[in-house]
Protein backbone atom coordinates (compact mmCIF):
# COMPACT_ATOMS: atom_id res chain seq x y z
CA UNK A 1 120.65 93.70 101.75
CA UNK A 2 118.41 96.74 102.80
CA UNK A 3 117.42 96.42 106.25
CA UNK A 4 114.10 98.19 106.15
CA UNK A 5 113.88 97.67 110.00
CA UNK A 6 116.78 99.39 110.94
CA UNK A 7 117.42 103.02 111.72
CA UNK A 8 119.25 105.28 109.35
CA UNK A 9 122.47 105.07 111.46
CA UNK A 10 122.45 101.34 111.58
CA UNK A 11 121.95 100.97 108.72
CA UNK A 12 125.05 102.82 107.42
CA UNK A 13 127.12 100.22 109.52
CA UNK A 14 125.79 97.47 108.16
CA UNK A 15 126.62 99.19 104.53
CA UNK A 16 130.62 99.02 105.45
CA UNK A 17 132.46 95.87 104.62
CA UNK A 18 133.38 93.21 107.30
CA UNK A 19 136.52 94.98 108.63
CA UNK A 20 134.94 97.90 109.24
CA UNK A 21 132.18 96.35 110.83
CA UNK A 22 134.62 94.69 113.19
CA UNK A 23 136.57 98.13 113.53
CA UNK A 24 133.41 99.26 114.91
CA UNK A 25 132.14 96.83 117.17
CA UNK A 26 135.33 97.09 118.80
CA UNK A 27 134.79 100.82 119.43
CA UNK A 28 133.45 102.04 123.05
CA UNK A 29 129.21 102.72 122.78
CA UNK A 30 126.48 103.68 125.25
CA UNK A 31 123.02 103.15 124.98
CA UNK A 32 121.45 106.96 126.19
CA UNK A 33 118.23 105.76 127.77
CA UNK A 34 116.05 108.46 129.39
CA UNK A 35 117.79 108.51 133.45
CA UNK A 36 121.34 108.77 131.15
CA UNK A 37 120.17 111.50 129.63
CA UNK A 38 118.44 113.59 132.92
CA UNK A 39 121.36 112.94 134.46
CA UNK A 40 123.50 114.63 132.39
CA UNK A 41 121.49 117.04 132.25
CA UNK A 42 121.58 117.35 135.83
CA UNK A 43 125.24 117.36 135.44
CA UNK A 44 125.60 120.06 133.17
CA UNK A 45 123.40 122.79 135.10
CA UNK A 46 125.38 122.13 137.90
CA UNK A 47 128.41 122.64 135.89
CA UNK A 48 126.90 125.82 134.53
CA UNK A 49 126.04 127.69 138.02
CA UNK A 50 129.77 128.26 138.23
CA UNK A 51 131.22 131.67 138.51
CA UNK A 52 134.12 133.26 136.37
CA UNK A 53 136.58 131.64 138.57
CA UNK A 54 135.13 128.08 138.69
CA UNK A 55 133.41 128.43 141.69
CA UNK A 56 129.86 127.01 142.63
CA UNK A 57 127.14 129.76 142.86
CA UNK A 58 125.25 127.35 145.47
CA UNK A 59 123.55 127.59 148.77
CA UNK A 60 126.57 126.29 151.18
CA UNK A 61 124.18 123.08 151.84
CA UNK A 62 124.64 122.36 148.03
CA UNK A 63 127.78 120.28 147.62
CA UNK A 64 127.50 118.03 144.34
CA UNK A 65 125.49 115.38 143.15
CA UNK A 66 124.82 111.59 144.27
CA UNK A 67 124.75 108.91 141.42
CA UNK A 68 123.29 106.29 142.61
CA UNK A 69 122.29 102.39 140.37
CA UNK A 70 122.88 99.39 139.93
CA UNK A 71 126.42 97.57 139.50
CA UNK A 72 127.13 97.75 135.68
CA UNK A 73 124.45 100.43 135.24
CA UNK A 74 126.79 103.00 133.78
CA UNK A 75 127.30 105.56 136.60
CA UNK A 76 130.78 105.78 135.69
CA UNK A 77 130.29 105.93 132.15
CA UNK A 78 128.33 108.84 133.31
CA UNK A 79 131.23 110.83 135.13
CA UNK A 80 133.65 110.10 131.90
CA UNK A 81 131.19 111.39 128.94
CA UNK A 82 131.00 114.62 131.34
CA UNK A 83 134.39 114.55 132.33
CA UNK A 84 135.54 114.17 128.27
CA UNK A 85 132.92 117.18 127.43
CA UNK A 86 134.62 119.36 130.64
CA UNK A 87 137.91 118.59 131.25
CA UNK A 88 139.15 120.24 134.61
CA UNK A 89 141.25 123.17 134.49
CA UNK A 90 143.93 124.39 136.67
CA UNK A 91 143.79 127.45 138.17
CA UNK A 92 146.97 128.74 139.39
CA UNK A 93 145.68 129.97 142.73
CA UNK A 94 144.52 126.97 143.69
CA UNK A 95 146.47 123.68 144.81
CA UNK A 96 144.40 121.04 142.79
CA UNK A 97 142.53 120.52 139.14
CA UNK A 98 138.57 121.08 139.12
């Protein structure tokens, strides 16, 4: 079967045989709709005004970022894609991991 409907990707899942298929379904998978991606985005400027010892290059009003949604909207999914791309450090004049 061709599934002329389907995107390129999809359709190289649906060319694997049944346990694959399965092996796959199983797997974790998010859906990047447009606030996703912005807030990533977001995320990863932030992450980029640090210094060359981790610090913040903010105003001192500038603390972080608020996530805000729905309850099964994906905020958390959110924190662990960016927290899997940057995964703290430890700095050994400092008491904790950021």
């Amino acid at each position: 079967m061709e599934y002329p409907h389907l995107n390129d990707k999809t359709r190289e899942i649906m060319a694997l045989d049944k346990d694959a298929k399965l092996k796959w379904i199983r797997e974790d998978h998010y859906v990047f709709h447009a606030k996703v991606v912005k807030t990533l985005q977001q995320l990863e400027w932030i992450y980029n005004q640090r210094d060359v010892k981790g610090f913040l290059n903010f105003p001192s009003d500038l603390e972080g970022i608020t996530i805000i949604g729905d309850s099964g909207t994906g905020k958390t999914t959110i924190i662990q894609i960016f927290i899997k791309k940057h995964p703290g450090q430890h700095l050994p004049d400092h008491e904790r991991v950021i």
